[in-house]
Protein backbone atom coordinates (compact mmCIF):
# COMPACT_ATOMS: atom_id res chain seq x y z
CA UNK A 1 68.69 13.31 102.62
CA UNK A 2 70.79 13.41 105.63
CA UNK A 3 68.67 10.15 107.13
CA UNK A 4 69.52 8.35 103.05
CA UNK A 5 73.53 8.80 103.86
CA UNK A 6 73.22 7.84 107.57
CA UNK A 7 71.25 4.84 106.34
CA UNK A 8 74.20 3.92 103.95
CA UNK A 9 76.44 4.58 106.83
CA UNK A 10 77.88 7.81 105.11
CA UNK A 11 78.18 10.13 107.57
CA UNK A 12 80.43 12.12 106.36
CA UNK A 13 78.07 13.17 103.80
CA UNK A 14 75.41 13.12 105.97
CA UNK A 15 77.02 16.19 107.72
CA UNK A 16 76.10 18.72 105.08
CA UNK A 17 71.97 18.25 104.52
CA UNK A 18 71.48 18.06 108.31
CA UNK A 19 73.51 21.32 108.69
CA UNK A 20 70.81 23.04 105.99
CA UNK A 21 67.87 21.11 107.79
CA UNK A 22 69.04 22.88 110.94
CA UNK A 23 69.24 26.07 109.36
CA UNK A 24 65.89 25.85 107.65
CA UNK A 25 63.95 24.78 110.78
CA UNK A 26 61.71 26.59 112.82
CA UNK A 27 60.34 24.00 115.18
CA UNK A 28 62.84 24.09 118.49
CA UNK A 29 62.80 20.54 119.76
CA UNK A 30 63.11 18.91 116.39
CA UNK A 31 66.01 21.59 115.38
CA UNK A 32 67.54 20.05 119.29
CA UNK A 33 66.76 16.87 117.86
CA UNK A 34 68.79 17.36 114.26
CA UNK A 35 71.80 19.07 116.38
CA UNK A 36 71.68 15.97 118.72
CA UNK A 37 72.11 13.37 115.22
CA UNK A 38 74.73 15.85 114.15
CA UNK A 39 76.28 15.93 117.51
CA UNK A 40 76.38 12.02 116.96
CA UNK A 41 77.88 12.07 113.82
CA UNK A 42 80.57 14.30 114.49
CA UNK A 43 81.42 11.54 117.48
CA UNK A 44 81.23 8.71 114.97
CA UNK A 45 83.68 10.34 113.05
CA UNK A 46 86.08 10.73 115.60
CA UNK A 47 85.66 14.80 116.00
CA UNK A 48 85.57 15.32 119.46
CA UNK A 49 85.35 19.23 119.48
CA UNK A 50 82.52 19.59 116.85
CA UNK A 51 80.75 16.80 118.59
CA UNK A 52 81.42 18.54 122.26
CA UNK A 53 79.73 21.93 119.95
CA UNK A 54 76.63 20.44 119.16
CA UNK A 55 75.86 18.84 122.42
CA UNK A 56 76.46 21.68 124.41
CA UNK A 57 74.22 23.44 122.22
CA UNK A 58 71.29 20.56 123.09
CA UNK A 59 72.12 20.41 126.41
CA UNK A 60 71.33 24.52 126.79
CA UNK A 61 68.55 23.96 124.60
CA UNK A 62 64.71 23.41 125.24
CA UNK A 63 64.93 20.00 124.43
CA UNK A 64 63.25 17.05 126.63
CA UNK A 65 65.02 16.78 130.04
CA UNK A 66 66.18 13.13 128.58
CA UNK A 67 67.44 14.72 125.75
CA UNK A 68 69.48 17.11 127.91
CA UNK A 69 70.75 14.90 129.89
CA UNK A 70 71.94 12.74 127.37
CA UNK A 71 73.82 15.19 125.27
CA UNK A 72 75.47 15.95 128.75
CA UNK A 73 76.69 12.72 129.24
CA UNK A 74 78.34 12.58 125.38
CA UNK A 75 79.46 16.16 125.98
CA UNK A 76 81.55 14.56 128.36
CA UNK A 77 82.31 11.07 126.55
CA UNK A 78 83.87 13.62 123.22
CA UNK A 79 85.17 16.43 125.03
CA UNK A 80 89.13 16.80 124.63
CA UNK A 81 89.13 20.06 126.52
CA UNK A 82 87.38 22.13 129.70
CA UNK A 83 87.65 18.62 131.56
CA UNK A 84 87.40 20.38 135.13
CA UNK A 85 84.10 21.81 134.34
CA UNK A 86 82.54 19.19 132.77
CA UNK A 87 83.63 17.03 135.64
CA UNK A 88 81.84 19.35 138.14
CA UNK A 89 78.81 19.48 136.07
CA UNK A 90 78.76 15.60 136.20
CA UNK A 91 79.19 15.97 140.07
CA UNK A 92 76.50 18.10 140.39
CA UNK A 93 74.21 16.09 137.88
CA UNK A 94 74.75 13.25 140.43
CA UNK A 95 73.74 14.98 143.09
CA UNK A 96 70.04 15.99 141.18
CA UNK A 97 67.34 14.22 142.81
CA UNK A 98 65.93 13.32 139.19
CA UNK A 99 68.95 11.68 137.80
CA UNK A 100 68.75 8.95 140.44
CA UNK A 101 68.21 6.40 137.94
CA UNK A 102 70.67 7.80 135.51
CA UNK A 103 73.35 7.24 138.05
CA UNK A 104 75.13 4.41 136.48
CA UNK A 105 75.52 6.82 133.13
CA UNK A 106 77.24 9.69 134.92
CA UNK A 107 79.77 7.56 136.74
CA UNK A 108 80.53 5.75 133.49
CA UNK A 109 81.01 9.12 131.55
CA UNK A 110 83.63 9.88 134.71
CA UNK A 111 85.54 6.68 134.24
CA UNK A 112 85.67 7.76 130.81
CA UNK A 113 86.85 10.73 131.41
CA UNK A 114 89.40 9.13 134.21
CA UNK A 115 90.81 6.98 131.42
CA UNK A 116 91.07 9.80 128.76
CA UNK A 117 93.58 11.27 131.65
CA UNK A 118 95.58 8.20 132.42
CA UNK A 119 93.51 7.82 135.79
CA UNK A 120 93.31 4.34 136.05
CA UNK A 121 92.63 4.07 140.14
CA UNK A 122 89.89 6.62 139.58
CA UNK A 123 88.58 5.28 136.54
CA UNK A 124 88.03 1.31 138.12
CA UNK A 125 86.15 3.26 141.28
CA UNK A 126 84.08 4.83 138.95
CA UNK A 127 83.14 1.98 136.25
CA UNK A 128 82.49 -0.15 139.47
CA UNK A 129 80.10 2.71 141.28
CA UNK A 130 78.44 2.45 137.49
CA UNK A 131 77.91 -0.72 137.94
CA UNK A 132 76.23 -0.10 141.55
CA UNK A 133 74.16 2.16 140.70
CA UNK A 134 73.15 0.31 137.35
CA UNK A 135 69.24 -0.44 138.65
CA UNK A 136 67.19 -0.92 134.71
CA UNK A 137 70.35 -0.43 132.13
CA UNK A 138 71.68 -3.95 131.71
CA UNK A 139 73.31 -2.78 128.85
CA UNK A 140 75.41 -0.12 130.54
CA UNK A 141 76.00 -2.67 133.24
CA UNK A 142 77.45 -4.46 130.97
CA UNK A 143 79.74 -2.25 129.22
CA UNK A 144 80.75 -0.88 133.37
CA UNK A 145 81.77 -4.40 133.42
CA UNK A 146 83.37 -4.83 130.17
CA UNK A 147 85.74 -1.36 130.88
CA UNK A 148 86.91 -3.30 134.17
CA UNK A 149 87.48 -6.51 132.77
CA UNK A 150 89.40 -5.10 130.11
CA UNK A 151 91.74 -2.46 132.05
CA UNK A 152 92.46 -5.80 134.38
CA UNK A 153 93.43 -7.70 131.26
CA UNK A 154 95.53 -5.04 130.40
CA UNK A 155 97.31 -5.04 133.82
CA UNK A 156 97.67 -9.10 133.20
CA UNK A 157 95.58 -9.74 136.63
CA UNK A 158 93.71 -12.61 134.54
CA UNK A 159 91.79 -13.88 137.97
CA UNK A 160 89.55 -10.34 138.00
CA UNK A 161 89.89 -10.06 134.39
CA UNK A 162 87.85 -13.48 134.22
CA UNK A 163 85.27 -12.45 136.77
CA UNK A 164 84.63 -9.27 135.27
CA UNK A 165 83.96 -10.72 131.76
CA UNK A 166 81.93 -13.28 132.96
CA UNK A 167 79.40 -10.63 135.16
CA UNK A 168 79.58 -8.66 132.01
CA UNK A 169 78.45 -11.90 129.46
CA UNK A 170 75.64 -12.81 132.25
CA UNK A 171 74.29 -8.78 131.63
CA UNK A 172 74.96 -7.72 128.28
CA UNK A 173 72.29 -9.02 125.39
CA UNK A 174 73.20 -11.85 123.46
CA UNK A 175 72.96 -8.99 120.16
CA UNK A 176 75.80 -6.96 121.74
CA UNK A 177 78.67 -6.18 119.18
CA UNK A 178 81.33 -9.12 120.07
CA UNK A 179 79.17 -10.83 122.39
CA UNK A 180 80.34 -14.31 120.90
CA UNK A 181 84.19 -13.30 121.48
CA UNK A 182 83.87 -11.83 125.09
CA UNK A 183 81.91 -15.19 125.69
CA UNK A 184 84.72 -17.03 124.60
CA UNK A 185 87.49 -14.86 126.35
CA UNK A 186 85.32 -15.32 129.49
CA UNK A 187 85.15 -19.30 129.10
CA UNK A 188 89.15 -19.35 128.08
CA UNK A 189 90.15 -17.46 131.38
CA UNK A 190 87.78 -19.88 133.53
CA UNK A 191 89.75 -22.19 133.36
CA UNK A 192 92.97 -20.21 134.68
CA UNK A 193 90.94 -19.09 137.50
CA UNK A 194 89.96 -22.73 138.74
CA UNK A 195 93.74 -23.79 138.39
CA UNK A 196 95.06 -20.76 140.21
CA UNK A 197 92.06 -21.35 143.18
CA UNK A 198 93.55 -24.77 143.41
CA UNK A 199 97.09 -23.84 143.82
CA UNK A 200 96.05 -21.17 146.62
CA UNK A 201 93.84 -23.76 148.14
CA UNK A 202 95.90 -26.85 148.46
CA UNK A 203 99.24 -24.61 149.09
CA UNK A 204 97.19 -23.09 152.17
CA UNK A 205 96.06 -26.62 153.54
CA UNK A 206 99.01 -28.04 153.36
CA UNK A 207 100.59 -25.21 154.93
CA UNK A 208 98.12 -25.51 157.89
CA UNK A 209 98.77 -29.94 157.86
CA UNK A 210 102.69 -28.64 158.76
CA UNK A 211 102.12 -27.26 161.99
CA UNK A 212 102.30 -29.17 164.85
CA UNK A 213 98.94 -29.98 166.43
CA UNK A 214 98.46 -27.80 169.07
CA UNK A 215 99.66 -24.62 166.80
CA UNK A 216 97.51 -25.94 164.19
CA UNK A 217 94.38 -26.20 166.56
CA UNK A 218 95.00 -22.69 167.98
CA UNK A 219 95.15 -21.45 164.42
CA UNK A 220 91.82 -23.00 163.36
CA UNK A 221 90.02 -21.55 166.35
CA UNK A 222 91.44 -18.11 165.43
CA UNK A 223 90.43 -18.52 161.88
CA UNK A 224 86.59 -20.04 163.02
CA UNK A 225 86.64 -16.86 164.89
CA UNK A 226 87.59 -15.06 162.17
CA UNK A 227 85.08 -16.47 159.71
CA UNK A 228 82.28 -15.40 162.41
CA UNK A 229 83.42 -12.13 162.83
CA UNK A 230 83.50 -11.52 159.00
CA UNK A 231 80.05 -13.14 158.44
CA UNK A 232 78.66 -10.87 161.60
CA UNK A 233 80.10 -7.64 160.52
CA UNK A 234 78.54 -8.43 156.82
CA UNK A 235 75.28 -8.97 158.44
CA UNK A 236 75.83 -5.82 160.14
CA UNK A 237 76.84 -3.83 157.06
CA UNK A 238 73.85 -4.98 154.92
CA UNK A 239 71.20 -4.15 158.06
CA UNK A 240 72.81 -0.42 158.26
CA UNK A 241 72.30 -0.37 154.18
CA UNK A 242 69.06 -1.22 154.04
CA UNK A 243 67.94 1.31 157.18
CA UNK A 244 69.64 3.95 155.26
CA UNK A 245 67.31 3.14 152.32
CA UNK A 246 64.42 3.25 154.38
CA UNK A 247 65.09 6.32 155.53
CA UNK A 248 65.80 7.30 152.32
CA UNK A 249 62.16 6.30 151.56
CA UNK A 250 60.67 7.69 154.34
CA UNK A 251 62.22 11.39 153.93
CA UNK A 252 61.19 11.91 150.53
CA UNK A 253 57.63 9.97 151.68
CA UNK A 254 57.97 13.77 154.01
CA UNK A 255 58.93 15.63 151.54
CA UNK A 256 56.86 14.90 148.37
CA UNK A 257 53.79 16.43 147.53
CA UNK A 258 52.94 13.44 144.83
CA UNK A 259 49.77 12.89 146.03
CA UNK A 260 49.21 10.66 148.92
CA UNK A 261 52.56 11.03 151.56
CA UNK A 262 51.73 7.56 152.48
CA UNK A 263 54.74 5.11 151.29
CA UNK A 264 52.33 2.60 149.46
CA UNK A 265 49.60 5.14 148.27
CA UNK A 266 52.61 7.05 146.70
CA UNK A 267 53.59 5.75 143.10
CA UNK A 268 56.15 7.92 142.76
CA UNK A 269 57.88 7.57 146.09
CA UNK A 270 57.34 3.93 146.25
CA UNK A 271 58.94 3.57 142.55
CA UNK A 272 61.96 5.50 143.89
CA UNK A 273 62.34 3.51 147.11
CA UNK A 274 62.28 -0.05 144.88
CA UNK A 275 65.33 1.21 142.87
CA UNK A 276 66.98 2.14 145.61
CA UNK A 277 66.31 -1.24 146.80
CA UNK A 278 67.11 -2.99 143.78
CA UNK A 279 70.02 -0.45 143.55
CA UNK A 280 71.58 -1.85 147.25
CA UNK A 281 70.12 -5.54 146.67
CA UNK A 282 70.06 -6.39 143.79
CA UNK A 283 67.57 -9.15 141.97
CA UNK A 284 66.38 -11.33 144.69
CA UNK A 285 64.13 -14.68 144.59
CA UNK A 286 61.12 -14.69 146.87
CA UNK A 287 62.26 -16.60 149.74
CA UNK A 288 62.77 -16.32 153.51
CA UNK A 289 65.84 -15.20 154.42
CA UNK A 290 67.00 -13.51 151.19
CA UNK A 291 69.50 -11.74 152.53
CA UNK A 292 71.60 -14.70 153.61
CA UNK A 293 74.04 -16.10 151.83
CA UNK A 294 74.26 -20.11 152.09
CA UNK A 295 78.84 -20.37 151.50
CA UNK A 296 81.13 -17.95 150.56
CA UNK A 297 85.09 -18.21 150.36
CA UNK A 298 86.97 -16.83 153.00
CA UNK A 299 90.34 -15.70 153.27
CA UNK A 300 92.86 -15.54 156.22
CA UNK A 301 95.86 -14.24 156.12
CA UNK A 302 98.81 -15.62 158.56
CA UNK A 303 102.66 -15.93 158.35
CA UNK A 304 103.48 -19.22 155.75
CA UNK A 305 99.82 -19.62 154.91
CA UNK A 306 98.22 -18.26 151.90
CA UNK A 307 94.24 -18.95 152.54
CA UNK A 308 91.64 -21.55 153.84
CA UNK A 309 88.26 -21.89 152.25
CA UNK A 310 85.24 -22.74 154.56
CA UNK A 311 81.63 -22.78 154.38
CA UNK A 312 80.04 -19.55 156.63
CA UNK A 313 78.19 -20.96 159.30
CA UNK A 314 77.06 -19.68 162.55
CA UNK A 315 77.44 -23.37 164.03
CA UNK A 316 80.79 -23.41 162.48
CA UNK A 317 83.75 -25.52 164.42
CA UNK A 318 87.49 -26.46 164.48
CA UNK A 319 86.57 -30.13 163.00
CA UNK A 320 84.51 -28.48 160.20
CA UNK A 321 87.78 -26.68 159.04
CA UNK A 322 90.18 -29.98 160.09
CA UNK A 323 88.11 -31.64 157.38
CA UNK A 324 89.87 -30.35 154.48
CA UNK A 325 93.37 -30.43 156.13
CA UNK A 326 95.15 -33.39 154.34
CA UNK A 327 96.82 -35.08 157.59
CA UNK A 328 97.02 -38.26 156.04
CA UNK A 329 99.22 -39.47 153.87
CA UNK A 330 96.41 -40.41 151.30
CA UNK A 331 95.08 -37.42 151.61
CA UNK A 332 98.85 -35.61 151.51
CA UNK A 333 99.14 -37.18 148.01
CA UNK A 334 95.78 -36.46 146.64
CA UNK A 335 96.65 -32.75 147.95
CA UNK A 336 99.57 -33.00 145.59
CA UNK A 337 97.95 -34.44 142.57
CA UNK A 338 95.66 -31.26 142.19
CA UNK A 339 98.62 -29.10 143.30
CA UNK A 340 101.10 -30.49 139.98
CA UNK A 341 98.25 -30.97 137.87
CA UNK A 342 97.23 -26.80 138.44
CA UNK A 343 100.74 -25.59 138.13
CA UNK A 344 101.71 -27.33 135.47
CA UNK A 345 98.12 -26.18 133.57
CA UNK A 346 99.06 -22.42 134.74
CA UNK A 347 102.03 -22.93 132.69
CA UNK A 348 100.65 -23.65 129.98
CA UNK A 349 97.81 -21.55 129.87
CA UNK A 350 100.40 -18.56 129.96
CA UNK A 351 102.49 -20.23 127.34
CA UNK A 352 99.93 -21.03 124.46
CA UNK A 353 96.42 -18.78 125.27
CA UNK A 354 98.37 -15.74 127.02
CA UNK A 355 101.75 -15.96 125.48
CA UNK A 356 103.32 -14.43 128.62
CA UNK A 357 106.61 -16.91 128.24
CA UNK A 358 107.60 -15.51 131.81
CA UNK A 359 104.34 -16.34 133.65
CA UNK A 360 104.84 -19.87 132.04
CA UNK A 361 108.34 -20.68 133.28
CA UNK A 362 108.02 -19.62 136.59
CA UNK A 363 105.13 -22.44 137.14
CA UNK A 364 106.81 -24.80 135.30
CA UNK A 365 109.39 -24.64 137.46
CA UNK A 366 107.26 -24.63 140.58
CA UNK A 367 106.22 -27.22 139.13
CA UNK A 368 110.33 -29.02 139.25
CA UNK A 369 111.46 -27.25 142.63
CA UNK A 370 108.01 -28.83 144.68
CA UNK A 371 110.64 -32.06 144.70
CA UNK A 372 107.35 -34.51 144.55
CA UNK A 373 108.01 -37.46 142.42
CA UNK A 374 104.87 -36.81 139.47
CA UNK A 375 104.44 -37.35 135.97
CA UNK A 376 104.28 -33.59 135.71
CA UNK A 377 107.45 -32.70 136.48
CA UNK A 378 109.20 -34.74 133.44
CA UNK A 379 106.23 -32.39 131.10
CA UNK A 380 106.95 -29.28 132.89
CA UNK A 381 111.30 -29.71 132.14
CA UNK A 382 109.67 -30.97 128.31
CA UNK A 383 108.25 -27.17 128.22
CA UNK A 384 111.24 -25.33 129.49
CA UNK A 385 113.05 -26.74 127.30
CA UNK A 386 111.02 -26.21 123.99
CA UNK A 387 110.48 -23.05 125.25
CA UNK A 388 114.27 -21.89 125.62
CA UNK A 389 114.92 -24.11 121.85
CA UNK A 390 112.78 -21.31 120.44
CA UNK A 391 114.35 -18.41 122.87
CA UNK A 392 118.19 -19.73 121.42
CA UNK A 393 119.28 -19.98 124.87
CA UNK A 394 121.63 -22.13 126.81
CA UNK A 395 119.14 -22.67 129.13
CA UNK A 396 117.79 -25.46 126.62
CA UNK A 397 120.54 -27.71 126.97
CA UNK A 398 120.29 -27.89 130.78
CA UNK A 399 116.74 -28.85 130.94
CA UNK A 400 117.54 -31.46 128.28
CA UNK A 401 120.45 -33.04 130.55
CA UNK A 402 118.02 -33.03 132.87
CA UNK A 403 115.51 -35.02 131.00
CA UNK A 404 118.49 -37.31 130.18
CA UNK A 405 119.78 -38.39 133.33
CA UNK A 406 116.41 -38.27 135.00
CA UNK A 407 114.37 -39.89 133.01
CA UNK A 408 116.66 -41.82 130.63
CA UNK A 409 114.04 -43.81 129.79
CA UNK A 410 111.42 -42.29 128.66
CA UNK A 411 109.71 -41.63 125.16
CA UNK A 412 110.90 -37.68 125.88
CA UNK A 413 114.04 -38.80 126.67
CA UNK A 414 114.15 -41.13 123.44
CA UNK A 415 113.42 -38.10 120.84
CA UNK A 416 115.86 -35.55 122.52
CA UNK A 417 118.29 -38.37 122.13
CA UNK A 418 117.33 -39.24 118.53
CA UNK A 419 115.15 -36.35 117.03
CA UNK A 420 114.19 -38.41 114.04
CA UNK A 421 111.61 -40.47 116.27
CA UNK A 422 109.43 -37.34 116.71
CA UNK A 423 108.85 -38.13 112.78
């Protein structure tokens, strides 16, 4: 009876024959089993205390260890109470040699459990040591992801918003409950990210074309450096990872007494040491020199510079970086082009898909202050002033007078001048 209502998605009604069925039975693990469904129910319906009940109750029960561990996990997910020690029994479940592949799940219930507190730093450490640790479960890969891309939403940091729903699309099944809108969401913010990479890329270059040429040379031989040192120490990093998995491997090779203590002959030591593998590698193709990366985007930080993007190279040189310096006037003006065009697209991105009016008019108006002579800039005063018509603000009439005497002429011009031509 209780299976008919949960069927017919009344669970509410559900409650009451499972309750009896429980009472009634005799059998251990399928009474664990009913008090797990009721536990589940309970969380469905938004009662967090009878729900913490009934798990606890599984979780002390005989019940399968995957049971157990389970109703652990959504004792911690529904709890609204006793936070402390469920948080330490979470620690300690971590530390358990046989959760090692359950990892992922226990961090996630601690973000959770982060969030429910208004821990947000904690929570994002958590969620992304989830996703680390996240060896066979795409699906809670997925959902890690989805947690981070949404609290970065949230904050309005739209670049790692973007990157986070896009890992999370690339994990999650195509059957997950709003796949089609997080796909979309991840596709609309794309484009935001390219625009903003192209503003921090061509502001950066052109910073660098400024400097006079023997500054400008010493700077690109400090950044080279740079680069080389960053691509060493990475090298470095991943070699120490992957000798701490060995050894990893090799102590509990020692330590087991799974049958053979030979690595290879040893199915369950050898399973263990592949998701640790997979757990510090990830899913790599069969090729020589897997662990190398072929480009990457690098980042140096000086005084009036923002960035400069280069391809990681161990042959890399000073004319390999000079190459996307625009130190010709061609090249100055192409520089530009992409530099308008991306602000004024920021812009509007935040004005029509984000609706953060204040993102908006501060790049239109980077957009006006650059002083480069570009078809953008007319557009960009167009927007400020449409969008201070619909704010009822002074401001409107400036940016029209602006229009006016600027570009007296033009078909903008023509309407502000005559609004009946817009018909």
């Amino acid at each position: 009876m209780a299976d008919f209502y949960i069927q017919q998605g009344e669970y509410k009604q559900a409650i009451e024959p499972l309750e009896e069925a429980i009472e009634s039975c005799r059998s251990k693990k399928r009474k664990a089993r009913y008090m797990f469904v009721l536990a589940q129910l309970y969380q469905a319906l938004g009662d967090g205390t009878m729900a913490t009940h009934y798990f606890t109750k599984v979780a002390n029960s005989s019940a399968p260890y995957e049971m157990q561990f389970q109703a652990k996990i959504n004792k911690a997910l529904s709890a609204t109470s006793g936070g402390e020690e469920i948080r330490k029994e979470l620690n300690k479940m971590l530390r358990d040699e046989k959760n090692a592949e359950f990892k992922d799940q226990i961090y996630y219930a601690l973000a959770e459990m982060d969030m429910k507190e208004g821990n947000v730093a904690d929570a994002k450490t958590n969620y992304s040591n989830s996703v680390y640790w996240s060896v066979k479960n795409e699906r809670q890969k997925g959902v890690s992801y989805l947690r981070l891309a949404d609290i970065h939403f949230e904050e309005k940091d739209y670049i790692k918003a973007q990157k986070y729903y896009d890992s999370c699309v690339t994990v999650l099944p195509k059957d997950f409950e709003g796949y089609d809108a997080l796909k979309s969401k991840a596709e609309g913010l794309e484009e935001l990210v390219f625009h903003y990479e192209t503003v921090v890329f061509e502001d950066s270059v052109q910073a660098i074309a400024e400097m006079d040429p023997a500054s400008r040379e010493k700077f690109l031989e400090q950044t080279r450096k740079d680069i080389l040192e960053a691509e060493a120490l990475r090298k470095k990093q991943e070699q120490e990872r992957l000798l701490a998995t060995q050894d990893k491997v090799n102590n509990q090779s020692v330590a087991s007494g799974d049958g053979s203590k030979w690595y290879f002959y040893n199915t369950k030591v050898r399973g263990s040491g592949f998701n640790d593998f997979r757990a510090q590698w990830g899913t790599r193709p069969l090729e020589d020199n897997w662990r190398r990366a072929d480009k990457a985007s690098f980042s140096v930080e000086e005084e009036g510079t923002d960035s400069i993007v280069a391809d990681k190279s161990d042959s890399l040189t000073v004319e390999d970086l000079l190459a996307d310096i625009p130190l010709t006037q061609g090249a100055l003006d192409s520089s530009n082009n992409k530099l308008m065009n991306s602000l004024y697209m920021l812009g509007v991105i935040y004005k029509e898909q984000l609706k953060e009016e204040s993102e908006a008019i501060s790049y239109f108006n980077q957009v006006i202050d650059r002083g480069v002579e570009h078809p953008r800039v007319l557009e960009a005063m167009y927007q400020l002033y449409l969008i201070y018509t619909k704010k009822g603000s002074a401001e409107a009439e400036t940016y029209k007078q602006m229009i006016l005497s600027r570009y007296p002429d033009t078909e903008i011009a023509n309407v502000m001048r005559d609004p009946g031509l817009s018909a």
